[in-house]
Protein backbone atom coordinates (compact mmCIF):
# COMPACT_ATOMS: atom_id res chain seq x y z
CA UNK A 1 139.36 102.14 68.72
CA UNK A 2 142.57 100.46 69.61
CA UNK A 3 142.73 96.77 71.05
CA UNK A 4 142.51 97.44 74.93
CA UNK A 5 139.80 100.41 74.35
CA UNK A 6 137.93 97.09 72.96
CA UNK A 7 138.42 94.57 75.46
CA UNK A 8 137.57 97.12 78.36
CA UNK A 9 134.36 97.90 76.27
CA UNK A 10 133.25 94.36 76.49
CA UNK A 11 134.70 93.95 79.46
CA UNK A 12 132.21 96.82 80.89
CA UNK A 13 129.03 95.38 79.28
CA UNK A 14 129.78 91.91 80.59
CA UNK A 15 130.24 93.43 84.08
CA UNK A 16 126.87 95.53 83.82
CA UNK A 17 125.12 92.50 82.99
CA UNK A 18 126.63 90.19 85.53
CA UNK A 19 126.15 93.27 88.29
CA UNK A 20 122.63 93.84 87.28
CA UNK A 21 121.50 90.48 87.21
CA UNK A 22 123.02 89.52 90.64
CA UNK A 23 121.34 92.69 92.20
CA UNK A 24 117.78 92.53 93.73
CA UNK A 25 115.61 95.53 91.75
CA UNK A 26 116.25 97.62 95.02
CA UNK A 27 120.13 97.76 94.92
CA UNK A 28 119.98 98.46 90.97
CA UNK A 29 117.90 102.17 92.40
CA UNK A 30 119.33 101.98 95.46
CA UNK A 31 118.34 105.54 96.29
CA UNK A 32 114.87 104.28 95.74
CA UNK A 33 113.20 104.13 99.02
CA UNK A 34 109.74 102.44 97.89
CA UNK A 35 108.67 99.24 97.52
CA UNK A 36 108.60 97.79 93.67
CA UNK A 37 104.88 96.99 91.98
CA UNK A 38 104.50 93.78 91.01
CA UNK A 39 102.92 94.73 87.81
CA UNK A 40 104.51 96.72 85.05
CA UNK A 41 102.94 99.05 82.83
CA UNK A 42 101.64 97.80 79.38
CA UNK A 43 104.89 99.13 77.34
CA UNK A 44 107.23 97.53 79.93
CA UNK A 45 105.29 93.87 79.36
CA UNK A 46 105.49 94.06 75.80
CA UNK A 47 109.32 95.72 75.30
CA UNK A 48 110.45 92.34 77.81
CA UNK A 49 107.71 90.01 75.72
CA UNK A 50 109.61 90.78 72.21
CA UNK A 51 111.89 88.26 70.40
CA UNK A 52 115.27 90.59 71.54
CA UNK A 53 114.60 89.66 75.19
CA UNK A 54 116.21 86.39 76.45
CA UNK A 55 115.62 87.18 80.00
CA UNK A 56 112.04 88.23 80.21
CA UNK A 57 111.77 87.61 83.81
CA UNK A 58 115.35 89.54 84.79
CA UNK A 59 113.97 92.68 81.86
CA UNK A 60 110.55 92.81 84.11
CA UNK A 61 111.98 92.80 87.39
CA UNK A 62 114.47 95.57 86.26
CA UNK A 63 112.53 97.26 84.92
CA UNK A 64 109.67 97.66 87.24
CA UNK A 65 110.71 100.21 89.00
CA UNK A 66 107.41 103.16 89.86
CA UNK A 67 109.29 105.77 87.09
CA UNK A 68 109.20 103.67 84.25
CA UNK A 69 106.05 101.66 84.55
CA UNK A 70 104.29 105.03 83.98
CA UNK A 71 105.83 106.08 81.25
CA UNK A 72 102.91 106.85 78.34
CA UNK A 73 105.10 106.08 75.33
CA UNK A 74 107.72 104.25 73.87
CA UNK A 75 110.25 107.53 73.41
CA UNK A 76 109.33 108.16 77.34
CA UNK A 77 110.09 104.58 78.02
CA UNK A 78 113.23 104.80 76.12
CA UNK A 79 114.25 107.80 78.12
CA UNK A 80 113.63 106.78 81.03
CA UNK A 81 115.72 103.62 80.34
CA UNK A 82 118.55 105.65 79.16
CA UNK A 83 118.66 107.52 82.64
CA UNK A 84 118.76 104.21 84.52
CA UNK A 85 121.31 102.29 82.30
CA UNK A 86 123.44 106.40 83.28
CA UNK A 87 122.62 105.89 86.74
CA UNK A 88 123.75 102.37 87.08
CA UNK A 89 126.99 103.27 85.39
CA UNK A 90 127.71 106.18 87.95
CA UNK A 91 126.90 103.92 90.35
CA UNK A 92 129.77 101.44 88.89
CA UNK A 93 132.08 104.27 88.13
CA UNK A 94 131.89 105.22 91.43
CA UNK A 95 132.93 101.86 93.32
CA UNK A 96 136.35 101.91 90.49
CA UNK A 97 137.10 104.99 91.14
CA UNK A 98 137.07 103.96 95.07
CA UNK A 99 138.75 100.80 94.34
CA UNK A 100 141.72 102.55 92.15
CA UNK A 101 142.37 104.81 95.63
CA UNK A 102 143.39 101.73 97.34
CA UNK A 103 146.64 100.11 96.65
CA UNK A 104 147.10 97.94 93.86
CA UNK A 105 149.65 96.50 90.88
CA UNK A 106 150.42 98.58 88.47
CA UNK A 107 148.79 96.25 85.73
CA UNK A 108 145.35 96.56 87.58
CA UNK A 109 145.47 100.26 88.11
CA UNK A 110 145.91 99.88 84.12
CA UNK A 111 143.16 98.10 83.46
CA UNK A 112 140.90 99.61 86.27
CA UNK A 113 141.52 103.09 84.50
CA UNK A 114 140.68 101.43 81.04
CA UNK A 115 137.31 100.30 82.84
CA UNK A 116 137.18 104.17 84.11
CA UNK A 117 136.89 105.78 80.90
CA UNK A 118 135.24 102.77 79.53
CA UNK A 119 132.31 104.03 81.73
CA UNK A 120 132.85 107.42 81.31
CA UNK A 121 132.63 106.95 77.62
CA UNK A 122 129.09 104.86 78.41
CA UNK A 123 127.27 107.56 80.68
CA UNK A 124 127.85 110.09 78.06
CA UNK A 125 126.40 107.70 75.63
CA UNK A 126 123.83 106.80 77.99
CA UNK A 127 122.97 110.14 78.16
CA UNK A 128 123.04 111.58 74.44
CA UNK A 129 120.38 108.60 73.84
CA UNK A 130 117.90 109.80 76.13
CA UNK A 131 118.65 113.32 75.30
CA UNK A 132 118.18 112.39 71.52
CA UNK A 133 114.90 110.50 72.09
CA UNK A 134 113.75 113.72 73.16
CA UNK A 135 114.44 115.95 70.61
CA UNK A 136 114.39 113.54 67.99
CA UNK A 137 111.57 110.83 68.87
């Protein structure tokens, strides 16, 4: 992976974290028309309770959503994960893609396409995950 193909990569997980944790749960699903429980299942509670988690509060609240707090198992949980984390990155694809249609500097058009396939590269992983969880739990 060359230098730039780097820096866009981090670049991209810094922005997903910054863009998720600035979002209410209802713009992160914002085709989601329902109101969020305020209790999460029992595998959501302990996934955001273990020692990985820094943000318990910010895991539970984004994670809360009526899909995923009914998923029976881990593998289910994990899927269902994966498709958000795909979602989300559409989603964010999406508003680049809008914002490279508008005129700009050469050097951010650059760097805006490096984001592109930065994402690109992400949903697929996104994707292969959940897919993978399935046929190989």
């Amino acid at each position: 992976m060359a230098y730039p193909n780097q820096l866009c990569l981090v670049l991209v997980i810094f922005l997903s974290i910054i863009s998720l944790s600035s979002l209410p749960t209802s713009a992160i699903i914002s085709k989601a028309n329902v109101s969020f429980p305020i209790h999460s299942s029992q595998l959501v509670e302990n996934l955001c309770n273990g020692k990985e988690i820094q943000h318990r509060r910010f895991c539970l609240k984004a994670l809360s959503t009526p899909e995923i707090i009914t998923a029976l198992d881990t593998t289910q949980l994990g899927t269902l994960i994966m498709k958000l984390r795909a979602t989300n990155a559409k989603a964010t694809l999406n508003v680049y893609n809008e914002i490279i249609n508008k005129p700009g500097s050469p050097q951010a058009l650059k760097a805006l396409n490096c984001c592109v396939e930065a994402y690109r590269y992400a949903i697929l992983s996104f994707e292969m995950v959940s897919s993978e969880l399935v046929e190989k739990p």
